[in-house]
PDB file of N, CA and C in Angstrom:
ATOM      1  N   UNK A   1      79.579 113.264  51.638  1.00  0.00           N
ATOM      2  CA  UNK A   1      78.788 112.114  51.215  1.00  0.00           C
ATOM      3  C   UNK A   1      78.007 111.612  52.424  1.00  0.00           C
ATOM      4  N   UNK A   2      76.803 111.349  52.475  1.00  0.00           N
ATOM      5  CA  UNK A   2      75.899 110.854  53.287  1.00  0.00           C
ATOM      6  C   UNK A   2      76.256 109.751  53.843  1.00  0.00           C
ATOM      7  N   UNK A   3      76.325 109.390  54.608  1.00  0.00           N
ATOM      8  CA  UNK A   3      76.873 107.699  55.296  1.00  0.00           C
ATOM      9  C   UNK A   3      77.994 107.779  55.382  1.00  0.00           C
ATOM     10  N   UNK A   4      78.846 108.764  55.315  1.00  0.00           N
ATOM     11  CA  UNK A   4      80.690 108.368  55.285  1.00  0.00           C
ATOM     12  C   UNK A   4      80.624 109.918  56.165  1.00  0.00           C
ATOM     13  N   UNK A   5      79.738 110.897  57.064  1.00  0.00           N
ATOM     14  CA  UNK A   5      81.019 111.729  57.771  1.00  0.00           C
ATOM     15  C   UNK A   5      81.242 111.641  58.627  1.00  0.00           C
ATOM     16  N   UNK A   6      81.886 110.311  59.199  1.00  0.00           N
ATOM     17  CA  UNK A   6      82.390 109.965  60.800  1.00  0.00           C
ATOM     18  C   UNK A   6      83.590 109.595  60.059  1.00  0.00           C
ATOM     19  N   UNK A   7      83.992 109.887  58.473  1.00  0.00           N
ATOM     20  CA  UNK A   7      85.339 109.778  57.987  1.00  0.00           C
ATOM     21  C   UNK A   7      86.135 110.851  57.976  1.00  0.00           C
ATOM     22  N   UNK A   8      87.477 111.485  58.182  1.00  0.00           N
ATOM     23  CA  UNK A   8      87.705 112.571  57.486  1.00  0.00           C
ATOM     24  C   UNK A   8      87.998 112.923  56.250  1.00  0.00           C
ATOM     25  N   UNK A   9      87.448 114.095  55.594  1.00  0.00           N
ATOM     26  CA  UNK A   9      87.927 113.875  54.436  1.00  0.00           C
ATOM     27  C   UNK A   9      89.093 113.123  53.836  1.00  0.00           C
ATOM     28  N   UNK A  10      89.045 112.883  52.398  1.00  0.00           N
ATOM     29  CA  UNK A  10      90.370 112.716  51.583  1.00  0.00           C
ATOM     30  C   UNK A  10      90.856 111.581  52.138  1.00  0.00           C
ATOM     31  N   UNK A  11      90.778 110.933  53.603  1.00  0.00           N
ATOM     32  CA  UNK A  11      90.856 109.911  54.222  1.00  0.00           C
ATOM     33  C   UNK A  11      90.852 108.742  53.087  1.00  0.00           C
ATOM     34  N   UNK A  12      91.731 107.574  53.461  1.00  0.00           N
ATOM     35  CA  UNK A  12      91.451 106.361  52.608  1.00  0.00           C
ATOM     36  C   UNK A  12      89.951 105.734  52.860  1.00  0.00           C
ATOM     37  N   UNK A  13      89.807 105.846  54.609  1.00  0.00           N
ATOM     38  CA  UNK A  13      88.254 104.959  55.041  1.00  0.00           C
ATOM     39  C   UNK A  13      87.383 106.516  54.259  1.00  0.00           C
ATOM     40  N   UNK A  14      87.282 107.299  54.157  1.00  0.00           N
ATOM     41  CA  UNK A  14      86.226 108.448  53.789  1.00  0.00           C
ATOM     42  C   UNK A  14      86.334 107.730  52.566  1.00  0.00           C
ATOM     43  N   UNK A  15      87.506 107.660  51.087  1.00  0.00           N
ATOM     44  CA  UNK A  15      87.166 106.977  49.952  1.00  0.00           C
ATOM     45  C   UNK A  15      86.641 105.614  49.603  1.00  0.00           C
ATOM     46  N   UNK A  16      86.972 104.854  50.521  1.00  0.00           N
ATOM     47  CA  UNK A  16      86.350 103.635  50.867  1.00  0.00           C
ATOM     48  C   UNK A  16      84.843 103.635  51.124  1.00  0.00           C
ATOM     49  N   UNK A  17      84.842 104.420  52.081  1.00  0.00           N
ATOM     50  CA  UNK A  17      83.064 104.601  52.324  1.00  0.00           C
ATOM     51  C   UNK A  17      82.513 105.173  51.350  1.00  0.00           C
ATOM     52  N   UNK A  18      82.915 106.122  50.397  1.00  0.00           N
ATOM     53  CA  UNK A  18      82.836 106.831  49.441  1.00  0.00           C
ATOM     54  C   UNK A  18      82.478 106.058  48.200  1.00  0.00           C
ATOM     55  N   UNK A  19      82.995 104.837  47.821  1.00  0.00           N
ATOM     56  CA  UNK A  19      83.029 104.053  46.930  1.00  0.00           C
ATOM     57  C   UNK A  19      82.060 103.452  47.095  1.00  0.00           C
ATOM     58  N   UNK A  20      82.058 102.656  48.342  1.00  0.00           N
ATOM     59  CA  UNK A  20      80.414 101.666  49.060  1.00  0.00           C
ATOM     60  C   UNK A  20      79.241 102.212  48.877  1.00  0.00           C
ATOM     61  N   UNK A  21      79.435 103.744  48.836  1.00  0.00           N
ATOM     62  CA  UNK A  21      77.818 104.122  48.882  1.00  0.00           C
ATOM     63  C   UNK A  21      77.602 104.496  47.175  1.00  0.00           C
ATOM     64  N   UNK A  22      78.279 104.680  46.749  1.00  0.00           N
ATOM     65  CA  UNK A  22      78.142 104.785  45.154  1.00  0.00           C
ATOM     66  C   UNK A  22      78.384 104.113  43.833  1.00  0.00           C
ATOM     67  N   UNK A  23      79.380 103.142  44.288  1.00  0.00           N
ATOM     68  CA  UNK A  23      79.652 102.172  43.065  1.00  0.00           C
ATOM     69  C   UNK A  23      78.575 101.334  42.916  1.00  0.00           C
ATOM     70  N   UNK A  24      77.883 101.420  41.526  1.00  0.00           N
ATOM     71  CA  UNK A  24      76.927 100.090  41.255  1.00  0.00           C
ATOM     72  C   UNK A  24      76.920  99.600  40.025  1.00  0.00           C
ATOM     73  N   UNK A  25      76.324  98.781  39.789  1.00  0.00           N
ATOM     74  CA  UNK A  25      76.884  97.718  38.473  1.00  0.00           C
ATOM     75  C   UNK A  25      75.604  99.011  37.405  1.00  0.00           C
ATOM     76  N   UNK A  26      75.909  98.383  36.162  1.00  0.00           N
ATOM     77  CA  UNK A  26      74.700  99.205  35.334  1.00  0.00           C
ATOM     78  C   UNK A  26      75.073  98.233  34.116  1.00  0.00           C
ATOM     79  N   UNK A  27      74.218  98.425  33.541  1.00  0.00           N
ATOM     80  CA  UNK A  27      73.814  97.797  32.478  1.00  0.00           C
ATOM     81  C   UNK A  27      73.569  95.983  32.142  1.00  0.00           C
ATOM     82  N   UNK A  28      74.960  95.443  32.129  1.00  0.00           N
ATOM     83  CA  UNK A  28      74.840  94.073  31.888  1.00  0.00           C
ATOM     84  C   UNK A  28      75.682  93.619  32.874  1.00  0.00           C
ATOM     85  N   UNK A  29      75.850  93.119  34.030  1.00  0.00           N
ATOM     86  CA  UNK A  29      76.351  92.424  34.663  1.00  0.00           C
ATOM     87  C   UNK A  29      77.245  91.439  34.231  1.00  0.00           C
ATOM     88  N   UNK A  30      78.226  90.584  34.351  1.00  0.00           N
ATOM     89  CA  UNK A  30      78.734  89.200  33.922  1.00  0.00           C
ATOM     90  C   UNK A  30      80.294  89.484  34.592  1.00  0.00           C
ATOM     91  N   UNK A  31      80.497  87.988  34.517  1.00  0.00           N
ATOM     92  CA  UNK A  31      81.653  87.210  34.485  1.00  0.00           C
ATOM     93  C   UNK A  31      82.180  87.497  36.207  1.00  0.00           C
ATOM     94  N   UNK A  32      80.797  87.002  37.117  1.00  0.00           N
ATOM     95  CA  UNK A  32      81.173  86.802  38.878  1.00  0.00           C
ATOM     96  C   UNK A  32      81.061  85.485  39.157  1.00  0.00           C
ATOM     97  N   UNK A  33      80.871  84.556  37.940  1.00  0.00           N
ATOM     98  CA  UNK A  33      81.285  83.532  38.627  1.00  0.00           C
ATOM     99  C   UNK A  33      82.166  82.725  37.362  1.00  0.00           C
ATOM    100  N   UNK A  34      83.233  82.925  37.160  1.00  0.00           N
ATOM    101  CA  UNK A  34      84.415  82.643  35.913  1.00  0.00           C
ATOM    102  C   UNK A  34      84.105  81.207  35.494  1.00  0.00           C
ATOM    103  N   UNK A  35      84.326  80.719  34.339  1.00  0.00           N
ATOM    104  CA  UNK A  35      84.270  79.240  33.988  1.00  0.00           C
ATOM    105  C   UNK A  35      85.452  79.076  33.960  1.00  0.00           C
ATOM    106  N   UNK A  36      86.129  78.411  34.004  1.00  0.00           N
ATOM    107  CA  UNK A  36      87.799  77.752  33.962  1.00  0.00           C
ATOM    108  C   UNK A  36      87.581  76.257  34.294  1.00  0.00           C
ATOM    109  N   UNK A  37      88.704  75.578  34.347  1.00  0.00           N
ATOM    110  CA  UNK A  37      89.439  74.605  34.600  1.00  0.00           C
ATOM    111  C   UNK A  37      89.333  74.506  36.069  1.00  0.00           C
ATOM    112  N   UNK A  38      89.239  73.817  36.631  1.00  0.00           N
ATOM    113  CA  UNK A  38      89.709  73.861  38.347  1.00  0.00           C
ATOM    114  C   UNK A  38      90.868  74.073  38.738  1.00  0.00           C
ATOM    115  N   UNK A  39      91.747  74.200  37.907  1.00  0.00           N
ATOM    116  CA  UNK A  39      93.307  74.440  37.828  1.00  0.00           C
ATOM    117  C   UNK A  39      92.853  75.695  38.104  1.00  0.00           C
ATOM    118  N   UNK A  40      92.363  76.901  38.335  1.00  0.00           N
ATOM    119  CA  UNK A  40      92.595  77.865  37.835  1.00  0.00           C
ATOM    120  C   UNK A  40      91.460  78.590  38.716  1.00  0.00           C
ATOM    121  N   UNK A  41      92.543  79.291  40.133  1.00  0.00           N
ATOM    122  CA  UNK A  41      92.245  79.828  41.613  1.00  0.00           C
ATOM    123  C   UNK A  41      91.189  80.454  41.208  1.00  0.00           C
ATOM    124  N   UNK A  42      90.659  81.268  40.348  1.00  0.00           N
ATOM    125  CA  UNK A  42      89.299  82.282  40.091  1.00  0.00           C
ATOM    126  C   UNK A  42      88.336  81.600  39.558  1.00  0.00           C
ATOM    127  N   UNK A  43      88.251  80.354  39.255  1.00  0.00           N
ATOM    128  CA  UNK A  43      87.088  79.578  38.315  1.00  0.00           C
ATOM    129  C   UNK A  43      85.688  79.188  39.507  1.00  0.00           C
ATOM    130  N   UNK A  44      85.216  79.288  39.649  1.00  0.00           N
ATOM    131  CA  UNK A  44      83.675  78.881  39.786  1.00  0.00           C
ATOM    132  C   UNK A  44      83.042  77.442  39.211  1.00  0.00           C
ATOM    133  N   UNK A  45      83.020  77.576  38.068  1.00  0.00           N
ATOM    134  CA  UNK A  45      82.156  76.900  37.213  1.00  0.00           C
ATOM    135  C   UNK A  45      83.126  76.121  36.413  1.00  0.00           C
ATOM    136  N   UNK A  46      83.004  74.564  36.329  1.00  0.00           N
ATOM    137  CA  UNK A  46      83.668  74.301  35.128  1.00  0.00           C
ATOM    138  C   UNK A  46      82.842  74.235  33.803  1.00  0.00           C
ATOM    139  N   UNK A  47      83.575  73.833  32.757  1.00  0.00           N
ATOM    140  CA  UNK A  47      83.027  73.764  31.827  1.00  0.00           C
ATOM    141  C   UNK A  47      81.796  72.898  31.241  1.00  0.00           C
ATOM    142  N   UNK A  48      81.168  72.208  32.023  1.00  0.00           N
ATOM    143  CA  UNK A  48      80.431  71.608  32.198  1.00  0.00           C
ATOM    144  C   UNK A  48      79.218  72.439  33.029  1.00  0.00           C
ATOM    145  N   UNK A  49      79.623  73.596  33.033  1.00  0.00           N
ATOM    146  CA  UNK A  49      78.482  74.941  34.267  1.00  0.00           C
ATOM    147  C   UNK A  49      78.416  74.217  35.031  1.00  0.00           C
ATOM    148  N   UNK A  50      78.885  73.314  35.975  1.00  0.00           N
ATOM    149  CA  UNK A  50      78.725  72.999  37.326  1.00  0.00           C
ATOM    150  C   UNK A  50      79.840  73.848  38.367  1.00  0.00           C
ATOM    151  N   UNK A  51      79.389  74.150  39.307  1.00  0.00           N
ATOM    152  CA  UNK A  51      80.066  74.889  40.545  1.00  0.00           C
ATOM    153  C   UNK A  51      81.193  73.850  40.863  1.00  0.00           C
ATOM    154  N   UNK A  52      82.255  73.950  40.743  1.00  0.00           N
ATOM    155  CA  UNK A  52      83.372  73.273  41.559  1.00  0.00           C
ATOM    156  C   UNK A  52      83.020  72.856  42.519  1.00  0.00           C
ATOM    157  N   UNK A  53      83.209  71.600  43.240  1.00  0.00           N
ATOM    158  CA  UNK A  53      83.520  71.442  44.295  1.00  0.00           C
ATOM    159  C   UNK A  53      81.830  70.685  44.912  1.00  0.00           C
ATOM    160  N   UNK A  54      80.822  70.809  44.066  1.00  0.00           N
ATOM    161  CA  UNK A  54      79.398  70.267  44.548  1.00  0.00           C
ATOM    162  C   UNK A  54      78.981  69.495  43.037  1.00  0.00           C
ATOM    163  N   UNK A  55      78.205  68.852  43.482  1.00  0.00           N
ATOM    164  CA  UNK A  55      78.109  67.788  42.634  1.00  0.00           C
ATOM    165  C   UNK A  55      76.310  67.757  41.379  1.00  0.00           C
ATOM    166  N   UNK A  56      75.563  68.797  42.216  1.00  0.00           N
ATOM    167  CA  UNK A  56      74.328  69.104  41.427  1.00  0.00           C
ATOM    168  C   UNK A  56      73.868  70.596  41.119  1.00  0.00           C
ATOM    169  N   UNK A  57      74.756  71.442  40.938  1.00  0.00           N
ATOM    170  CA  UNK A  57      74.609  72.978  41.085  1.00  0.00           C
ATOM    171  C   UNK A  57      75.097  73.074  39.531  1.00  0.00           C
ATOM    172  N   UNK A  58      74.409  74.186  38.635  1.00  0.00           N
ATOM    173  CA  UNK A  58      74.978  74.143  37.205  1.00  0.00           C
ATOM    174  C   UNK A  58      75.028  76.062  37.868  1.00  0.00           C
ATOM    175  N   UNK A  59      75.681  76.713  36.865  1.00  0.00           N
ATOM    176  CA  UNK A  59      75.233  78.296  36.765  1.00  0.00           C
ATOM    177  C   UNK A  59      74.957  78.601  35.423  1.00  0.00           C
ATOM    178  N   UNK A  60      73.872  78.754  35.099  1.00  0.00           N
ATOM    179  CA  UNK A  60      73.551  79.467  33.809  1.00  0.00           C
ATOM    180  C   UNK A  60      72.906  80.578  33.407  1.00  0.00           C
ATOM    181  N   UNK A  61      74.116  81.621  33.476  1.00  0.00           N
ATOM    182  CA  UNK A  61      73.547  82.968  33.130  1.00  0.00           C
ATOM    183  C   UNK A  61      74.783  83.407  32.850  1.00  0.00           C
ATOM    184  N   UNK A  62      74.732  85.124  32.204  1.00  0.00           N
ATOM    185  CA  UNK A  62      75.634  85.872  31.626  1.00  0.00           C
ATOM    186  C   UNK A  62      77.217  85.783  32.731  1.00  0.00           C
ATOM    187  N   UNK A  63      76.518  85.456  33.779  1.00  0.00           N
ATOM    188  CA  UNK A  63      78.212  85.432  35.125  1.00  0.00           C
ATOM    189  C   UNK A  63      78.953  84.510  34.654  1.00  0.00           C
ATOM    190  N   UNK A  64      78.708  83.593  34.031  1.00  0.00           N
ATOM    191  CA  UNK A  64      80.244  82.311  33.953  1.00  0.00           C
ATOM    192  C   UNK A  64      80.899  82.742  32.342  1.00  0.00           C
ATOM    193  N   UNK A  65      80.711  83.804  31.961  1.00  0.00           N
ATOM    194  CA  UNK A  65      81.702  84.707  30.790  1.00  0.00           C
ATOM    195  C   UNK A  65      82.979  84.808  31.610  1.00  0.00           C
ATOM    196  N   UNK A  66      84.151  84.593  31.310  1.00  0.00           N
ATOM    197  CA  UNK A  66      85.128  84.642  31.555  1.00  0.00           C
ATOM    198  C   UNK A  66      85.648  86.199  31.441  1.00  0.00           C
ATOM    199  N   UNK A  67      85.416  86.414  30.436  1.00  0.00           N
ATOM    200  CA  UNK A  67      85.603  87.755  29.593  1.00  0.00           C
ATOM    201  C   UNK A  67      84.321  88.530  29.506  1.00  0.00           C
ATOM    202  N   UNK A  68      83.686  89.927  29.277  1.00  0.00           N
ATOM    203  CA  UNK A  68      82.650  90.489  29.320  1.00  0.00           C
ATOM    204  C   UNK A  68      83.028  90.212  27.614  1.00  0.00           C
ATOM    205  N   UNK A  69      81.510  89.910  26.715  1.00  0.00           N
ATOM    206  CA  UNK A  69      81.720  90.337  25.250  1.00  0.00           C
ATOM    207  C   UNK A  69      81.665  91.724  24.815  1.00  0.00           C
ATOM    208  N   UNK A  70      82.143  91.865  23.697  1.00  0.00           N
ATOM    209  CA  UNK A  70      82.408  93.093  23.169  1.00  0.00           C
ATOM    210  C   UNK A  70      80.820  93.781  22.874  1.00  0.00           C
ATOM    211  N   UNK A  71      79.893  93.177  22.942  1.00  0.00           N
ATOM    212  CA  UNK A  71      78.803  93.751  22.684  1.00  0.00           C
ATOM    213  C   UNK A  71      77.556  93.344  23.644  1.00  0.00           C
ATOM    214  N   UNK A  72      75.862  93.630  22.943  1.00  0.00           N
ATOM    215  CA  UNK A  72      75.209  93.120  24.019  1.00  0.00           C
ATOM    216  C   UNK A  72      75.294  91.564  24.545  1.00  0.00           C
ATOM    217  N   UNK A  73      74.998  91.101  25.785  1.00  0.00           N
ATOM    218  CA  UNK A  73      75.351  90.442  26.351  1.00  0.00           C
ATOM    219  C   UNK A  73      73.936  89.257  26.026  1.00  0.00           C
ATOM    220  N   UNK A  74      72.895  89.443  25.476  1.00  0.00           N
ATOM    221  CA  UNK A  74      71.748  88.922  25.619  1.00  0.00           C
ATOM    222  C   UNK A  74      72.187  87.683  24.729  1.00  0.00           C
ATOM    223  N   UNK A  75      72.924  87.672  23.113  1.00  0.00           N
ATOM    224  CA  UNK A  75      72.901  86.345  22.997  1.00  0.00           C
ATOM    225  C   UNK A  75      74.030  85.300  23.235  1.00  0.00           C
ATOM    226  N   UNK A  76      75.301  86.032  23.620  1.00  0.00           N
ATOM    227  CA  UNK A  76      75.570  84.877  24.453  1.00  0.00           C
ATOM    228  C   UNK A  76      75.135  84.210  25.905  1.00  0.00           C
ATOM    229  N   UNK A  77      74.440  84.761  26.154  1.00  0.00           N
ATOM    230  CA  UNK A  77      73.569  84.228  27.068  1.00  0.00           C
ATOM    231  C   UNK A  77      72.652  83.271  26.780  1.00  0.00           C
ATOM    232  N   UNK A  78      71.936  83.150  25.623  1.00  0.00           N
ATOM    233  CA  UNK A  78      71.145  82.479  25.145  1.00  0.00           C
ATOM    234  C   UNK A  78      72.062  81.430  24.722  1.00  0.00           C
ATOM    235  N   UNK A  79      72.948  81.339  23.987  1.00  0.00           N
ATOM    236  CA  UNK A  79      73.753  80.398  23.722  1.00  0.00           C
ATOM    237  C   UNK A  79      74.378  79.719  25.137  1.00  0.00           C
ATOM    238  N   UNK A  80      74.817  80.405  26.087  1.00  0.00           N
ATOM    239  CA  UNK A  80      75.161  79.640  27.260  1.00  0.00           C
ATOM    240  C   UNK A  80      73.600  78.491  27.565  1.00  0.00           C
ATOM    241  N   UNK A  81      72.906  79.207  27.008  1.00  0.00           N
ATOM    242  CA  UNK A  81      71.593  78.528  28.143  1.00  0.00           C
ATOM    243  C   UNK A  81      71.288  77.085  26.718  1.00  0.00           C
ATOM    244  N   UNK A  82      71.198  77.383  25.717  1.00  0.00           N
ATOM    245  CA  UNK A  82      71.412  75.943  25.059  1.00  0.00           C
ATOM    246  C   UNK A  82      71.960  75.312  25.201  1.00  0.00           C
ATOM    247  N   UNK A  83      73.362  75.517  25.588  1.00  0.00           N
ATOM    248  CA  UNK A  83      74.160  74.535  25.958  1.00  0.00           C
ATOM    249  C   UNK A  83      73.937  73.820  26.961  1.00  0.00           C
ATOM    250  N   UNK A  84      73.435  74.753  28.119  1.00  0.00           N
ATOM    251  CA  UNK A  84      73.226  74.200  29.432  1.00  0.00           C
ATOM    252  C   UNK A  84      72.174  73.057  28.954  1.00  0.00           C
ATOM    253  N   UNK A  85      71.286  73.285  27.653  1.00  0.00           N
ATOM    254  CA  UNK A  85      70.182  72.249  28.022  1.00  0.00           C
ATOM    255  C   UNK A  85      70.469  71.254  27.471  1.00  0.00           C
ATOM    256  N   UNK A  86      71.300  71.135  26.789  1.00  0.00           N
ATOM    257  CA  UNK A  86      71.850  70.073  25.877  1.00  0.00           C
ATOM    258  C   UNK A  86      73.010  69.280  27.021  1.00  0.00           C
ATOM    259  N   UNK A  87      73.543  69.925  27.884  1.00  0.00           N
ATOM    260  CA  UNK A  87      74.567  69.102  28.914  1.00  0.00           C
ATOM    261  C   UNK A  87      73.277  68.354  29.918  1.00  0.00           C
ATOM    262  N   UNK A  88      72.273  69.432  30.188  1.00  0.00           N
ATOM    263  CA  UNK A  88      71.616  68.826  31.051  1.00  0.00           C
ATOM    264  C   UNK A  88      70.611  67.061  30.412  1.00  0.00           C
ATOM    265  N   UNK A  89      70.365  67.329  29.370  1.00  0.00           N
ATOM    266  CA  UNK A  89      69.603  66.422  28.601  1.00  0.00           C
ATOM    267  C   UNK A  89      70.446  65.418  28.547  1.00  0.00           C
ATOM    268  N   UNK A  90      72.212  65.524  27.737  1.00  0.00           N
ATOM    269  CA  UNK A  90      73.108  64.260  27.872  1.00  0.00           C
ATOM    270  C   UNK A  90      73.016  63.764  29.596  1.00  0.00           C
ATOM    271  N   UNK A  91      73.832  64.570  30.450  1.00  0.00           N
ATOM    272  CA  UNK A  91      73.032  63.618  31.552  1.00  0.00           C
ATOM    273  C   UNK A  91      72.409  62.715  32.259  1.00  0.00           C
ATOM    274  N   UNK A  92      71.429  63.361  31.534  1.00  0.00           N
ATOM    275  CA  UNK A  92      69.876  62.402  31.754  1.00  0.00           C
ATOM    276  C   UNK A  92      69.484  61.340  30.963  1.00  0.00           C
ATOM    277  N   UNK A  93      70.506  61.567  30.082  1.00  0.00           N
ATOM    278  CA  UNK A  93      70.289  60.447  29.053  1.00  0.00           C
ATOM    279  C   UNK A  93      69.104  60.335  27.633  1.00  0.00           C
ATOM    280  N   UNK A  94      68.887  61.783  27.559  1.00  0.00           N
ATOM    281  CA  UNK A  94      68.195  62.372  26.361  1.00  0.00           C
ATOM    282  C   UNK A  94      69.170  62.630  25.485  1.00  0.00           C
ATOM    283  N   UNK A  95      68.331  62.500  24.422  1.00  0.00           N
ATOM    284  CA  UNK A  95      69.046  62.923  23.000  1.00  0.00           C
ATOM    285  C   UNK A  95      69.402  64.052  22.810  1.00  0.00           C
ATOM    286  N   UNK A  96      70.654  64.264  22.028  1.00  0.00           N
ATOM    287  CA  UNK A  96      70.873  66.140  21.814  1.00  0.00           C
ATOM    288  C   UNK A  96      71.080  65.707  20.374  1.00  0.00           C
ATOM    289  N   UNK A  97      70.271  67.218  19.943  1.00  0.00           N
ATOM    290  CA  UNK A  97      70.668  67.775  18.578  1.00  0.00           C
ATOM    291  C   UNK A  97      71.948  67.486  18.180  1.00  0.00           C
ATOM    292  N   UNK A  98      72.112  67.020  17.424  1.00  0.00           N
ATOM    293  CA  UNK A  98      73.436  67.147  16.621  1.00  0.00           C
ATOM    294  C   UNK A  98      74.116  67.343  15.364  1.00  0.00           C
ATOM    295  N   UNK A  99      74.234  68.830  14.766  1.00  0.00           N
ATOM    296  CA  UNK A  99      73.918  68.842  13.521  1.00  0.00           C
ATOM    297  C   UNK A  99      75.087  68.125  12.430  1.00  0.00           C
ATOM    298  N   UNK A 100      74.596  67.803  11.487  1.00  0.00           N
ATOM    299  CA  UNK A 100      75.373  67.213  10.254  1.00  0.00           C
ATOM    300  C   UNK A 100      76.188  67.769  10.065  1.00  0.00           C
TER     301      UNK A 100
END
């Protein structure tokens, strides 16, 4: 492998380097920044899409899936992002939709 032969083979650092130069994400990305509870050492984001720990940062995209969905990823994404606009609007003190 190109970039890894100052490893020796079969070596753990040769599979290591081995991995670095070839592992890459494909297709739909998600769930690098977890939504949880703050209780809960892997969370990022609470449920409110704000970043733990800062006080004006939201994340809204396919990463705060906890879980990858079973299918394409495009409309829960879209649904994350309504929500986001509807938290962002309460906020601010705009009206949200609210259906009957």
């Amino acid at each position: 492998m190109r970039g890894c032969e100052q490893h020796p083979d079969t070596s753990k650092s040769y599979w290591r380097c081995f991995t670095r130069q070839l592992v890459s994400s494909f297709y739909h990305p998600t769930s690098t920044c977890k939504m949880a509870p703050s209780s809960d050492p892997m969370a990022v984001v609470s449920p409110e899409l704000k970043v733990h720990g800062l006080k004006s940062l939201r994340v809204v995209d396919a990463s705060i899936m906890p879980q990858i969905v079973g299918g394409n990823t495009a409309a829960a994404t879209f649904m994350i992002a309504e929500k986001a606009a509807d938290l962002i609007k309460r906020d601010w003190g705009y009206p949200v939709y609210a259906p009957a």
